[in-house]
PDB file of N, CA and C in Angstrom:
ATOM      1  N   UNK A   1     217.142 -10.185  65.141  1.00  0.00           N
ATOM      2  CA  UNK A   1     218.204  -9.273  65.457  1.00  0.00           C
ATOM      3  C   UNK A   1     217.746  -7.827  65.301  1.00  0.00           C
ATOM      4  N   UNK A   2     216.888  -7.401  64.413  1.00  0.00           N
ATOM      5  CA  UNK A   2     216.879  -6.237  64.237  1.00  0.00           C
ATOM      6  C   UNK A   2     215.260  -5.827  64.992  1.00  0.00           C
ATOM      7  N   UNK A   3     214.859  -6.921  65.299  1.00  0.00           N
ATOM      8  CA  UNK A   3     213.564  -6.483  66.390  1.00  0.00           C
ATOM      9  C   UNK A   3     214.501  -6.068  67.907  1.00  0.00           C
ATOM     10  N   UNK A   4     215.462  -6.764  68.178  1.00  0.00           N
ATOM     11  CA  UNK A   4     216.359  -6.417  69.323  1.00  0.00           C
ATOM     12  C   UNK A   4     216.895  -4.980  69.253  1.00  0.00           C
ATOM     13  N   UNK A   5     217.226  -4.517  67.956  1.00  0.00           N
ATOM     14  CA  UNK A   5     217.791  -2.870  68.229  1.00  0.00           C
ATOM     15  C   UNK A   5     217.008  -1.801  68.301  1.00  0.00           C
ATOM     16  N   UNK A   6     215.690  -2.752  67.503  1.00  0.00           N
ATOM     17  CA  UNK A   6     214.399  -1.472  67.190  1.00  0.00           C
ATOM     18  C   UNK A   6     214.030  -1.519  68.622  1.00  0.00           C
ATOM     19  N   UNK A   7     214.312  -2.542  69.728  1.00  0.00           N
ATOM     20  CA  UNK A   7     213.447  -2.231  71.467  1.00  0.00           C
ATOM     21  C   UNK A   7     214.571  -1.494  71.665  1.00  0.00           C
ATOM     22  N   UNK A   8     215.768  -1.987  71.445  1.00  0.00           N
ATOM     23  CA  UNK A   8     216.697  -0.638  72.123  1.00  0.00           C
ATOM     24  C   UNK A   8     217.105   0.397  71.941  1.00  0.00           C
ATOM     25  N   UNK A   9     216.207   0.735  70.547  1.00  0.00           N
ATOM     26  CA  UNK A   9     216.306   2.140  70.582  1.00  0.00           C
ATOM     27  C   UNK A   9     214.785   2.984  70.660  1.00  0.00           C
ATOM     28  N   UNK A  10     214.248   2.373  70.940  1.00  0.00           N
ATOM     29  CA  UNK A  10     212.893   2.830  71.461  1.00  0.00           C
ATOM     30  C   UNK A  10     212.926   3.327  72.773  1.00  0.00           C
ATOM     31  N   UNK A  11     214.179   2.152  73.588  1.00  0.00           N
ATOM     32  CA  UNK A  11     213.961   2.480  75.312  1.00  0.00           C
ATOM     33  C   UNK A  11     214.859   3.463  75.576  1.00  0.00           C
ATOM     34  N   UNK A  12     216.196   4.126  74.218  1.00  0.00           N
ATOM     35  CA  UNK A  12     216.505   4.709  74.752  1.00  0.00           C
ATOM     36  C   UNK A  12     216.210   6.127  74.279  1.00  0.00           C
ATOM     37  N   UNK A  13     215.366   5.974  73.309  1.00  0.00           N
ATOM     38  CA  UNK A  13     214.420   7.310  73.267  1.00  0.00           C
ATOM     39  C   UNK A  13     213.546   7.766  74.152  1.00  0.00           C
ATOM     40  N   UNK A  14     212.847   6.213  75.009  1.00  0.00           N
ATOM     41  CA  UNK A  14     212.093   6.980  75.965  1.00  0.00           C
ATOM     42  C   UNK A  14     212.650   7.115  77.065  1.00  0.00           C
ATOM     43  N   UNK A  15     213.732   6.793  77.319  1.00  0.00           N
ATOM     44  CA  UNK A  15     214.749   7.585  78.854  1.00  0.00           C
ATOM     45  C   UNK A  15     215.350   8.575  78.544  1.00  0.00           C
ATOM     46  N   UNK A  16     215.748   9.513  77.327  1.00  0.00           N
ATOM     47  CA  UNK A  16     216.019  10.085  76.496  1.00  0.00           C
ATOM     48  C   UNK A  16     214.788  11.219  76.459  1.00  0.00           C
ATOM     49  N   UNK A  17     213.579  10.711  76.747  1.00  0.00           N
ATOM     50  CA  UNK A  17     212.488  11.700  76.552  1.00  0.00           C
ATOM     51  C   UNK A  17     212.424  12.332  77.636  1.00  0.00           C
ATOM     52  N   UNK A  18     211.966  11.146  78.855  1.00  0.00           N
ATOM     53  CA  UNK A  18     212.239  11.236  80.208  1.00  0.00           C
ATOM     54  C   UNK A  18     212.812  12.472  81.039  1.00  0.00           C
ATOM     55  N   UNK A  19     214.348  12.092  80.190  1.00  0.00           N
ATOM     56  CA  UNK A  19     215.460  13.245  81.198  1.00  0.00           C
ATOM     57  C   UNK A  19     215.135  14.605  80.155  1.00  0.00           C
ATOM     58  N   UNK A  20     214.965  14.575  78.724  1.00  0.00           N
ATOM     59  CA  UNK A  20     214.452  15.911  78.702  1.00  0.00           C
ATOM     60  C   UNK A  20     213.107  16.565  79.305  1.00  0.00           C
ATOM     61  N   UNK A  21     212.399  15.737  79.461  1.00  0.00           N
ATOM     62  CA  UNK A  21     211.321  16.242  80.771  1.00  0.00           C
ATOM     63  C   UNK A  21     211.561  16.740  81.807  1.00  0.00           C
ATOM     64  N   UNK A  22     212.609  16.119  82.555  1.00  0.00           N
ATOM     65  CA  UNK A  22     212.812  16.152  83.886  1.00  0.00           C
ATOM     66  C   UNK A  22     213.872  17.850  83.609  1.00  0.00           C
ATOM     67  N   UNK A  23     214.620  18.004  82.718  1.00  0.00           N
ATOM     68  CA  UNK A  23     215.394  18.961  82.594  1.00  0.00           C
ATOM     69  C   UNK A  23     214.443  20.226  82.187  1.00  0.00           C
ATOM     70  N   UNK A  24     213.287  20.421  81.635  1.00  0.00           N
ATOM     71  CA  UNK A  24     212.916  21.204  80.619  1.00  0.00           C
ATOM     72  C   UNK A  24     211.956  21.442  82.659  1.00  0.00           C
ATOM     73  N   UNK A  25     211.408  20.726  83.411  1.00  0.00           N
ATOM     74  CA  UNK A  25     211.169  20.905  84.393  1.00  0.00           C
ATOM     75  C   UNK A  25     211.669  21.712  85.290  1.00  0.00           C
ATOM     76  N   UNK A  26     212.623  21.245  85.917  1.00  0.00           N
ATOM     77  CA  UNK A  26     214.005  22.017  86.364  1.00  0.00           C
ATOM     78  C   UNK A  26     214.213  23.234  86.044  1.00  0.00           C
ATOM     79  N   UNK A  27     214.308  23.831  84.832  1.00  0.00           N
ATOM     80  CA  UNK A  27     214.622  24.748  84.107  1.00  0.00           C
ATOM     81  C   UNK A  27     213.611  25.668  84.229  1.00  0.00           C
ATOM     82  N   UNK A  28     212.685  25.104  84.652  1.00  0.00           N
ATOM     83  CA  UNK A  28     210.798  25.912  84.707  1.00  0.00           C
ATOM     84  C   UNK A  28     211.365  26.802  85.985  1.00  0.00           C
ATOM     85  N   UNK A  29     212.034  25.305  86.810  1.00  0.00           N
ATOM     86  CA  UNK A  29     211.616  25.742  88.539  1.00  0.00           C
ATOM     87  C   UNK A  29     212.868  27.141  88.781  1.00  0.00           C
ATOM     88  N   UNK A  30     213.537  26.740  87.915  1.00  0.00           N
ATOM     89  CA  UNK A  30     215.239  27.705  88.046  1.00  0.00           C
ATOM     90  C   UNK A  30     214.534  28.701  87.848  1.00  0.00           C
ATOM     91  N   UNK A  31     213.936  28.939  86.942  1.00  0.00           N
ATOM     92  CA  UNK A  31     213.874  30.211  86.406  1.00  0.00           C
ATOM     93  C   UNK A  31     212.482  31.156  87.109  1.00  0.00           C
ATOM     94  N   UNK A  32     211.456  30.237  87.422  1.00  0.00           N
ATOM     95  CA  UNK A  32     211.308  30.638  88.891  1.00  0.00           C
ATOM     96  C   UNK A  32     211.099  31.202  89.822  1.00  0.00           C
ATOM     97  N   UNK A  33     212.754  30.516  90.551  1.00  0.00           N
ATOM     98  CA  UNK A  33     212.910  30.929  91.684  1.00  0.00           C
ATOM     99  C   UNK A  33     213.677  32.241  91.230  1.00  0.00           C
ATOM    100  N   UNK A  34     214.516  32.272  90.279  1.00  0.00           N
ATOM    101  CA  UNK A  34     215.497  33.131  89.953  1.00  0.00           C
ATOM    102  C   UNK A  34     214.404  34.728  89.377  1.00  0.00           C
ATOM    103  N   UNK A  35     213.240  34.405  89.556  1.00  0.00           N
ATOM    104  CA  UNK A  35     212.158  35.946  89.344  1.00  0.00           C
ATOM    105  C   UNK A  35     212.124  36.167  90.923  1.00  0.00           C
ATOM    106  N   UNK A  36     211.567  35.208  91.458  1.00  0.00           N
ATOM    107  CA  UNK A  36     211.173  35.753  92.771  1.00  0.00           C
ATOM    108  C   UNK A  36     212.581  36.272  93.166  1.00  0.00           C
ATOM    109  N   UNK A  37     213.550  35.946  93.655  1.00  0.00           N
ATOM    110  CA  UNK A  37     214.961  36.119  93.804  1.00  0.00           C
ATOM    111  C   UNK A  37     214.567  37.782  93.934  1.00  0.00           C
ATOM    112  N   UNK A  38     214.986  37.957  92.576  1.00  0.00           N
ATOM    113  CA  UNK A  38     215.517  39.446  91.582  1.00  0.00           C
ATOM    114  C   UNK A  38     214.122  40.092  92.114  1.00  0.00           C
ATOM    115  N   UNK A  39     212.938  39.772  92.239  1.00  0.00           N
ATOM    116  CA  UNK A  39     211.870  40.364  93.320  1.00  0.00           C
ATOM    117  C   UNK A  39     211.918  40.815  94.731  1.00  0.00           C
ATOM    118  N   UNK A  40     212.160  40.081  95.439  1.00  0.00           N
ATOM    119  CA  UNK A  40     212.645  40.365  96.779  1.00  0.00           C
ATOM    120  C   UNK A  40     213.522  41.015  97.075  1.00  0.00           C
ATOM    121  N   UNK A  41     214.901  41.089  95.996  1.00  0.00           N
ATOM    122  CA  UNK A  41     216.356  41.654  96.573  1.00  0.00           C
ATOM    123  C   UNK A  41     216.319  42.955  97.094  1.00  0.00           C
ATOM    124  N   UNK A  42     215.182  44.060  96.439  1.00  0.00           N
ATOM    125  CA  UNK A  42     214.938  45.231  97.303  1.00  0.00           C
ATOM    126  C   UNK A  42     215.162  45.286  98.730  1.00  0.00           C
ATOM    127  N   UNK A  43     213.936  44.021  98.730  1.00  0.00           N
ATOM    128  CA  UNK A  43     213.099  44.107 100.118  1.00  0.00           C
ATOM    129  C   UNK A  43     214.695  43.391 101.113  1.00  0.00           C
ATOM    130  N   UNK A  44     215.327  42.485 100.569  1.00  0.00           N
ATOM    131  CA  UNK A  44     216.076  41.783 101.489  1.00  0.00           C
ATOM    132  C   UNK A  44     217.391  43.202 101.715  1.00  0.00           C
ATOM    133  N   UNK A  45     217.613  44.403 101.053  1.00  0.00           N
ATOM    134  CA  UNK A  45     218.873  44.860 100.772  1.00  0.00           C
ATOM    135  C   UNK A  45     218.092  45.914 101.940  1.00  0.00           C
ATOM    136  N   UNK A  46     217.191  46.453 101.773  1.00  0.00           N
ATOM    137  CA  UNK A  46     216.509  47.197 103.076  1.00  0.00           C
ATOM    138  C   UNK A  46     216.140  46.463 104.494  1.00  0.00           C
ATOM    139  N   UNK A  47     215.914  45.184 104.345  1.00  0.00           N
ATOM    140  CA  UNK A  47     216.197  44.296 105.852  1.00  0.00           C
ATOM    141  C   UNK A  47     217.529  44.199 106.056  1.00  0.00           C
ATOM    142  N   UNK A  48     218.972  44.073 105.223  1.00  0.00           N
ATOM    143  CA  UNK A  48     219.705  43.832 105.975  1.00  0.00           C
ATOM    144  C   UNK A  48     220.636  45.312 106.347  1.00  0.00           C
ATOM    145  N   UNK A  49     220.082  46.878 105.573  1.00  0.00           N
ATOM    146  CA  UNK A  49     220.447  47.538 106.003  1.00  0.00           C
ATOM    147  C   UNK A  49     219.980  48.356 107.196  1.00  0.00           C
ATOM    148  N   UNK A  50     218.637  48.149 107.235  1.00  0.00           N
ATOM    149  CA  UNK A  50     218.124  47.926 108.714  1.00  0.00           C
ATOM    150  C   UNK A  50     219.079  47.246 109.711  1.00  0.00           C
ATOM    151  N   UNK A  51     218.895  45.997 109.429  1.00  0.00           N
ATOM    152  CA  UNK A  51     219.451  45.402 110.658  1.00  0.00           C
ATOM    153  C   UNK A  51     221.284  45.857 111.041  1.00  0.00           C
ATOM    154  N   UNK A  52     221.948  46.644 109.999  1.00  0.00           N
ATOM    155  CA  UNK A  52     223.181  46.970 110.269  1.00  0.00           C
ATOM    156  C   UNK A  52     223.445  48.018 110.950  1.00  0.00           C
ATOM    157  N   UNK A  53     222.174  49.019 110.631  1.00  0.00           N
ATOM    158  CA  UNK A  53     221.713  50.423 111.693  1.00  0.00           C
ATOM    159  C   UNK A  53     221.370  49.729 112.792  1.00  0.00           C
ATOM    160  N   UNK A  54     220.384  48.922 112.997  1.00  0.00           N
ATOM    161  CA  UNK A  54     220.298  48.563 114.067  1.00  0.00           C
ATOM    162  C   UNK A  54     221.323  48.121 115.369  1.00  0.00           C
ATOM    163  N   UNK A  55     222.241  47.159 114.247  1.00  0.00           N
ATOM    164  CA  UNK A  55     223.295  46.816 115.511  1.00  0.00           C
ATOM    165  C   UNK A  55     224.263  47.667 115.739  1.00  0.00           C
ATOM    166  N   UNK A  56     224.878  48.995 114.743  1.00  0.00           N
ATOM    167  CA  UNK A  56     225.158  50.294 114.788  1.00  0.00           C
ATOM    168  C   UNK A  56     225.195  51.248 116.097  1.00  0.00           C
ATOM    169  N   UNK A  57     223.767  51.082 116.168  1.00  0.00           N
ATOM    170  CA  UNK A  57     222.817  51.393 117.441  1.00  0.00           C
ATOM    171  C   UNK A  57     223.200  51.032 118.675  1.00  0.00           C
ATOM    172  N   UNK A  58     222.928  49.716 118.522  1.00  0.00           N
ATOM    173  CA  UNK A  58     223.393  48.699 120.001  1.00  0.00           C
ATOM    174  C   UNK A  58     224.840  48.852 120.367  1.00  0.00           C
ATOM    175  N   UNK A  59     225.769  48.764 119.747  1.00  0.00           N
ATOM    176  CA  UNK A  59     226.928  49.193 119.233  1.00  0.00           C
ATOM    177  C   UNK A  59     227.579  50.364 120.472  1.00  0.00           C
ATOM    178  N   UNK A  60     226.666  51.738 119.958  1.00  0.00           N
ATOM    179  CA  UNK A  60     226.639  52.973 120.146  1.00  0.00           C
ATOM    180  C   UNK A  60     226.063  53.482 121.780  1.00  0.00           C
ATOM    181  N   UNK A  61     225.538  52.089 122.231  1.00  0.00           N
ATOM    182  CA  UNK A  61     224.700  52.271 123.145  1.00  0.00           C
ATOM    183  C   UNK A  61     225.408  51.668 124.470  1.00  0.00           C
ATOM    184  N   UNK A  62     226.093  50.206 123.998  1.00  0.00           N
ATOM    185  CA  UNK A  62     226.475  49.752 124.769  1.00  0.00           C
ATOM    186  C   UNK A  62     227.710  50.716 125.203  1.00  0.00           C
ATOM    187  N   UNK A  63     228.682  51.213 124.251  1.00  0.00           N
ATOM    188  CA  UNK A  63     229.830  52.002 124.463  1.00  0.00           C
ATOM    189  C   UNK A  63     229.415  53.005 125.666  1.00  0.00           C
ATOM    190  N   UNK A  64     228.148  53.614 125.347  1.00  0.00           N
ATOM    191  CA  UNK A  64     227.728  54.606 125.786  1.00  0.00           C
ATOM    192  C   UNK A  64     227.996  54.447 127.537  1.00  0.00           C
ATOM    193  N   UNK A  65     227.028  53.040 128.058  1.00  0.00           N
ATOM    194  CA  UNK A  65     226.636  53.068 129.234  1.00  0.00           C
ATOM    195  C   UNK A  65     227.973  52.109 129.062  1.00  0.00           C
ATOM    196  N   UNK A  66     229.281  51.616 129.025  1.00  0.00           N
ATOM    197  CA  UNK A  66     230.920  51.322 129.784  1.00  0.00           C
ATOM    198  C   UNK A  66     230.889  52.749 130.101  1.00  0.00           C
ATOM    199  N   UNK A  67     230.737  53.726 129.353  1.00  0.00           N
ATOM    200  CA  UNK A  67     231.630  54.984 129.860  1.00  0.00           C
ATOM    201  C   UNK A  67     230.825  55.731 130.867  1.00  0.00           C
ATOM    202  N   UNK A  68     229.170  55.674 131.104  1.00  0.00           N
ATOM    203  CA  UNK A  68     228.717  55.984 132.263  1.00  0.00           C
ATOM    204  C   UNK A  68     229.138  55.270 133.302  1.00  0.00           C
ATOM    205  N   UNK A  69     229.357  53.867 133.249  1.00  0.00           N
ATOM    206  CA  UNK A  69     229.672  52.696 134.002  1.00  0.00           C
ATOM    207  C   UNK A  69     231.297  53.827 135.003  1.00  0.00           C
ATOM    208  N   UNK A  70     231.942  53.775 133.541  1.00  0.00           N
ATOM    209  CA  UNK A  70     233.261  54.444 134.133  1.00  0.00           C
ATOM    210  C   UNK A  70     233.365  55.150 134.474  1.00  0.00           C
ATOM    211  N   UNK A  71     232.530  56.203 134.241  1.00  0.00           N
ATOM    212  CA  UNK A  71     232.134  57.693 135.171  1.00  0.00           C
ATOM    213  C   UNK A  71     231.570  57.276 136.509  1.00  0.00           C
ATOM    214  N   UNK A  72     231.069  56.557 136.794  1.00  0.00           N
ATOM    215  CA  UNK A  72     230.001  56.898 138.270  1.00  0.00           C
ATOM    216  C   UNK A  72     231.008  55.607 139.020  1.00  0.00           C
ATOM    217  N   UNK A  73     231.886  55.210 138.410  1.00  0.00           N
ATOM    218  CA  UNK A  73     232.973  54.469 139.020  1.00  0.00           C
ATOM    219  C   UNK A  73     233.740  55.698 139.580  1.00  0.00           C
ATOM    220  N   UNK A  74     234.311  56.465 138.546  1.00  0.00           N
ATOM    221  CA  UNK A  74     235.427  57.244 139.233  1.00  0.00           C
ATOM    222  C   UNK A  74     234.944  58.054 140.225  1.00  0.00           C
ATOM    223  N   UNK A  75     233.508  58.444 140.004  1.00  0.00           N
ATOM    224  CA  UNK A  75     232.530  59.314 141.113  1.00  0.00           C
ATOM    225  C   UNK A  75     232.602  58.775 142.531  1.00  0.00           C
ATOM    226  N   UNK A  76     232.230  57.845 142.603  1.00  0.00           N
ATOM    227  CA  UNK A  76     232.091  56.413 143.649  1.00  0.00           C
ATOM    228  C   UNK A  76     233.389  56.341 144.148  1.00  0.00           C
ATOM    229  N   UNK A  77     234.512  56.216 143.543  1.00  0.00           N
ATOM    230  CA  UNK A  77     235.557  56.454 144.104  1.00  0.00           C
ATOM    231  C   UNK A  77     236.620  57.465 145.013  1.00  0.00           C
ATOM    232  N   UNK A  78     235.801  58.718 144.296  1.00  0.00           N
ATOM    233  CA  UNK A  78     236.519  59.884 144.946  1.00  0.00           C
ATOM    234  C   UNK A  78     235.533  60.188 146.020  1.00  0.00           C
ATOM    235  N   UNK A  79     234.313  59.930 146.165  1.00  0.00           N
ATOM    236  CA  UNK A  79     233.602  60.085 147.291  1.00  0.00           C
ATOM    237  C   UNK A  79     234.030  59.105 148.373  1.00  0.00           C
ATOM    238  N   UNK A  80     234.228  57.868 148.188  1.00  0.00           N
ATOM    239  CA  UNK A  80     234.833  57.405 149.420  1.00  0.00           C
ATOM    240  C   UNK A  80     236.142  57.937 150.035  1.00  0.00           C
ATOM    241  N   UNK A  81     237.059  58.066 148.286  1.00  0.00           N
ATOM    242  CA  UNK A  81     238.435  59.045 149.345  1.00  0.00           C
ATOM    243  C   UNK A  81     238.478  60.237 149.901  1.00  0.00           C
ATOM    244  N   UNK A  82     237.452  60.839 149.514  1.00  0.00           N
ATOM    245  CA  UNK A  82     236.976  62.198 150.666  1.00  0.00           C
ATOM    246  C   UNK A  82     236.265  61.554 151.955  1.00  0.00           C
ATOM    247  N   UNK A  83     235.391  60.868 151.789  1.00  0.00           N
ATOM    248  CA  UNK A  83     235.011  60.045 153.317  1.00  0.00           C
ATOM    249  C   UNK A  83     236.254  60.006 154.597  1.00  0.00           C
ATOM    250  N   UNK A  84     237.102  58.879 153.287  1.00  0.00           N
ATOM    251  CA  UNK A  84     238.311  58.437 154.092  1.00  0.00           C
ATOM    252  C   UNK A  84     239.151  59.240 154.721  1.00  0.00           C
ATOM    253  N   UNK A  85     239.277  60.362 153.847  1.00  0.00           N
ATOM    254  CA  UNK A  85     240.031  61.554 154.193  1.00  0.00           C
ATOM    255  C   UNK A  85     239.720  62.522 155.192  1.00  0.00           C
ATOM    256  N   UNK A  86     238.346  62.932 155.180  1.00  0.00           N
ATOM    257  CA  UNK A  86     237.472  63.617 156.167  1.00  0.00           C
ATOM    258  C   UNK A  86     238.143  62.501 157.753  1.00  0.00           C
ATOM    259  N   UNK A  87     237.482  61.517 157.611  1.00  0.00           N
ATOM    260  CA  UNK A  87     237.538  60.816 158.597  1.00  0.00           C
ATOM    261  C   UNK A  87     239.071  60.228 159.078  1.00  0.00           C
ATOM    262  N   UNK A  88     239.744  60.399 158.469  1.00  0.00           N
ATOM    263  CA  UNK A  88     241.472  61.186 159.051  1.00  0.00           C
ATOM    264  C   UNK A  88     241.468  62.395 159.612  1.00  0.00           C
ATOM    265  N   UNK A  89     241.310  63.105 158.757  1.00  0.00           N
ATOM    266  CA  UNK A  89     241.797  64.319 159.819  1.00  0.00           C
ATOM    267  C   UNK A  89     240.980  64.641 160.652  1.00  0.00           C
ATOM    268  N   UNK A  90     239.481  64.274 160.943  1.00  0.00           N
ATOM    269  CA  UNK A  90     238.749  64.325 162.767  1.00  0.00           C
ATOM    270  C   UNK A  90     239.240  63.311 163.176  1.00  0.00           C
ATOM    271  N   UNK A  91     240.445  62.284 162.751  1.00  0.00           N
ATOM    272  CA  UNK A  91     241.182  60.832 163.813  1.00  0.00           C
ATOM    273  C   UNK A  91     242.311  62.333 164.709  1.00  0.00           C
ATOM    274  N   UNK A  92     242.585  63.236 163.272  1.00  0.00           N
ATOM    275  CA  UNK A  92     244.175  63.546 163.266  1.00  0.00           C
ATOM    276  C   UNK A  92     244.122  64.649 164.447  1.00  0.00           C
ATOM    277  N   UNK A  93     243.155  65.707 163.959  1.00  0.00           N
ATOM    278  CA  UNK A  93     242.520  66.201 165.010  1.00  0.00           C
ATOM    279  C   UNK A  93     242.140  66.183 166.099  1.00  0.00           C
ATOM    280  N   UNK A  94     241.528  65.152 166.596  1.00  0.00           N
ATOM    281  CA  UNK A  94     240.975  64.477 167.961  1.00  0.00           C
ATOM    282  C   UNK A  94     242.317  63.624 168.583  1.00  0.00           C
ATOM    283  N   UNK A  95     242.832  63.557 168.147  1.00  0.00           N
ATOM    284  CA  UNK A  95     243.723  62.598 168.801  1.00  0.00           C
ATOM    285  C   UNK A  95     245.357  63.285 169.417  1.00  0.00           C
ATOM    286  N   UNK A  96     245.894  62.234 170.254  1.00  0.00           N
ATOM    287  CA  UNK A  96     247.247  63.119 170.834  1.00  0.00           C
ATOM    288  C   UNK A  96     248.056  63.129 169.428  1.00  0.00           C
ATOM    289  N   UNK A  97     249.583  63.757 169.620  1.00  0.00           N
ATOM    290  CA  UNK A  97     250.536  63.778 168.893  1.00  0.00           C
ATOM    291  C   UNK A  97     250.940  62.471 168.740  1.00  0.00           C
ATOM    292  N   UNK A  98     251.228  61.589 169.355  1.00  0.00           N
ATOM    293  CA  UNK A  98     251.388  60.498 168.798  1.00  0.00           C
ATOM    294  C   UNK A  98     250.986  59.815 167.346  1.00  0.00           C
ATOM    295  N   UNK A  99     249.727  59.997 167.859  1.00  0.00           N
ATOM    296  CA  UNK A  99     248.320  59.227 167.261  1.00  0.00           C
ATOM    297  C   UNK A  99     248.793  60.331 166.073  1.00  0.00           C
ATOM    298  N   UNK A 100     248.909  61.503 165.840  1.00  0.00           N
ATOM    299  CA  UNK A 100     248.807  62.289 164.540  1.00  0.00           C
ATOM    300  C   UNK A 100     249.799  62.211 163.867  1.00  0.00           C
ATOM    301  N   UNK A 101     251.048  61.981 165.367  1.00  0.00           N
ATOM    302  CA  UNK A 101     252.351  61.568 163.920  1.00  0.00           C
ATOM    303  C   UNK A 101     251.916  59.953 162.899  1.00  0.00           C
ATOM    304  N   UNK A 102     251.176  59.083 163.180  1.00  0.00           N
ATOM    305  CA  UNK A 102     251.280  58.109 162.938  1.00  0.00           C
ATOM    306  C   UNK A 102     249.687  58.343 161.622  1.00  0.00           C
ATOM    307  N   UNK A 103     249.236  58.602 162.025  1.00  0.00           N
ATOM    308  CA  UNK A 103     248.373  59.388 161.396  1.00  0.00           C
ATOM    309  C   UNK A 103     248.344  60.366 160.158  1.00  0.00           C
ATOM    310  N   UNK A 104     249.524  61.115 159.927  1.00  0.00           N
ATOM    311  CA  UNK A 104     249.764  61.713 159.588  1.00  0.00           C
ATOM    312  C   UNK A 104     250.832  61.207 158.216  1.00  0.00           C
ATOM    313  N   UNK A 105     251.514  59.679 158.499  1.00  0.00           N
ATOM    314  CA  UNK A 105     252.044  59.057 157.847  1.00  0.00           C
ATOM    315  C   UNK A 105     251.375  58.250 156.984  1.00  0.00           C
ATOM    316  N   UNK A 106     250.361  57.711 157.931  1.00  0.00           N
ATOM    317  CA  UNK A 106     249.124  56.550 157.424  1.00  0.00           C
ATOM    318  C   UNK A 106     248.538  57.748 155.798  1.00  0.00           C
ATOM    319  N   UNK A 107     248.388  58.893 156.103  1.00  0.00           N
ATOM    320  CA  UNK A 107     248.056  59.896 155.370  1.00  0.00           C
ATOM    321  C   UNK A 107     248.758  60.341 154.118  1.00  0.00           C
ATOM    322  N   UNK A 108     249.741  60.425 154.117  1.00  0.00           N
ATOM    323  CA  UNK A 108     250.778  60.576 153.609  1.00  0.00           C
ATOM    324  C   UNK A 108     251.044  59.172 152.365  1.00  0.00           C
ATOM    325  N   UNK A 109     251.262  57.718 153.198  1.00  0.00           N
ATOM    326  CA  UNK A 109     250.890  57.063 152.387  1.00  0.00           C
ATOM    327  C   UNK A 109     249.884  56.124 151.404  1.00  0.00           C
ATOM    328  N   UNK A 110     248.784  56.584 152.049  1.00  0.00           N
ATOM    329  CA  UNK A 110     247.554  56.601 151.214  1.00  0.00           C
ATOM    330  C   UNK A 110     247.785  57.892 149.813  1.00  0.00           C
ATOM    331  N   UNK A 111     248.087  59.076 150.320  1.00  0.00           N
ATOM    332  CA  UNK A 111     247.927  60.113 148.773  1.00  0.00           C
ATOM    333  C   UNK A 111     249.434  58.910 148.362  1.00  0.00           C
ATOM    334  N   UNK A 112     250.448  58.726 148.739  1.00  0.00           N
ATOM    335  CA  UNK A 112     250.788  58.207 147.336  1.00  0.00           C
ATOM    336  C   UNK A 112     250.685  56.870 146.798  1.00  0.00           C
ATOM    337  N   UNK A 113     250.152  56.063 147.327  1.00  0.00           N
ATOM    338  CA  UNK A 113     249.096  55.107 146.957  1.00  0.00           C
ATOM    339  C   UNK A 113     248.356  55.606 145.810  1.00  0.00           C
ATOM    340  N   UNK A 114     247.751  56.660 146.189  1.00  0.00           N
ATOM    341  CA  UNK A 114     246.305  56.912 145.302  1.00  0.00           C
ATOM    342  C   UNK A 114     247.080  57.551 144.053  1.00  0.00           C
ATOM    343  N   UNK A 115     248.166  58.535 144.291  1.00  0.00           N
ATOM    344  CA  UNK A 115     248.940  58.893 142.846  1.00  0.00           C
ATOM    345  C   UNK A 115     249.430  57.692 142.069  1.00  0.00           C
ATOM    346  N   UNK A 116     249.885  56.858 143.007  1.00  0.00           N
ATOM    347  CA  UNK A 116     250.457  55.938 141.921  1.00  0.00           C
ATOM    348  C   UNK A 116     249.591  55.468 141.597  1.00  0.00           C
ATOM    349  N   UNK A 117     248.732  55.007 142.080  1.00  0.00           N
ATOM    350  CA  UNK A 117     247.154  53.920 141.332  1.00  0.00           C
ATOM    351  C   UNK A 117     246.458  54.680 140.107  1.00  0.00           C
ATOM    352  N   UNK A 118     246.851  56.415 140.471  1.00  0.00           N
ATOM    353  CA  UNK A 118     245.969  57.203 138.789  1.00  0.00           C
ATOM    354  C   UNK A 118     247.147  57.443 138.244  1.00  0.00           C
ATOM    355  N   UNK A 119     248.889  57.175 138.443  1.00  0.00           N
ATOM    356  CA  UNK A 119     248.895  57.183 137.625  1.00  0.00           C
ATOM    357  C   UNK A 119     249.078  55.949 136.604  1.00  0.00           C
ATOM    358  N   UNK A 120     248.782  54.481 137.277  1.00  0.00           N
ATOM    359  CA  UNK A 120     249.265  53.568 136.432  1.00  0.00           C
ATOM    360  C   UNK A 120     247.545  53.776 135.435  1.00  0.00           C
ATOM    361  N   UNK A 121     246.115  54.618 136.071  1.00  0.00           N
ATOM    362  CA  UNK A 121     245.755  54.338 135.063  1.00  0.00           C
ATOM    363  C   UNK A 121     245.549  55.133 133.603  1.00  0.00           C
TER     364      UNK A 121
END
């Protein structure tokens, strides 16, 4: 009987030894990683404030070219309604009274077309 407790407490000293190995291990690796960590954090706090200027940037850039976008839109636009317009009044011009009264309406409701269209925007 007492050769039976002396194996079982032998085996559970040595699983007992075991897991303090395995812990006192662990504890090596924690501590570590937890230097390198507290090492790097410089380096990682200047990569990610980099990268926040960076997209800052992109940000700043993209805004930039919508609003060229929207400029050489509205450019593009008023050059055709001077086209259009030019090319009314040599219709309005060249043509009989008829043609200019009708002409002259067609004219008429194009500008308020075009007011109402700037001003819905």
């Amino acid at each position: 009987m007492y050769f039976l407790i002396a194996i079982i407490l032998i085996a559970e000293l040595i699983i007992t030894a075991n897991i303090v190995c395995l812990i006192v291990s662990v504890d090596k690796k924690t501590i570590a990683l937890t230097k390198k960590i507290t090492e790097s954090k410089p380096k990682l706090k200047e990569a990610l404030k980099s990268a926040k200027d960076s997209v800052t940037k992109l940000v700043e850039g993209v805004h930039a070219l919508c609003k060229f976008a929207e400029k050489k839109k509205q450019e593009y636009t008023m050059s055709i309604a001077r086209t259009i317009l030019i090319y009314l009044l040599l219709f309005i011009l060249k043509g009989k009274s008829k043609k200019c009264l009708s002409a002259m309406q067609l004219a008429i409701a194009l500008r308020e077309c075009w007011d109402c269209g700037a001003a819905c925007n």
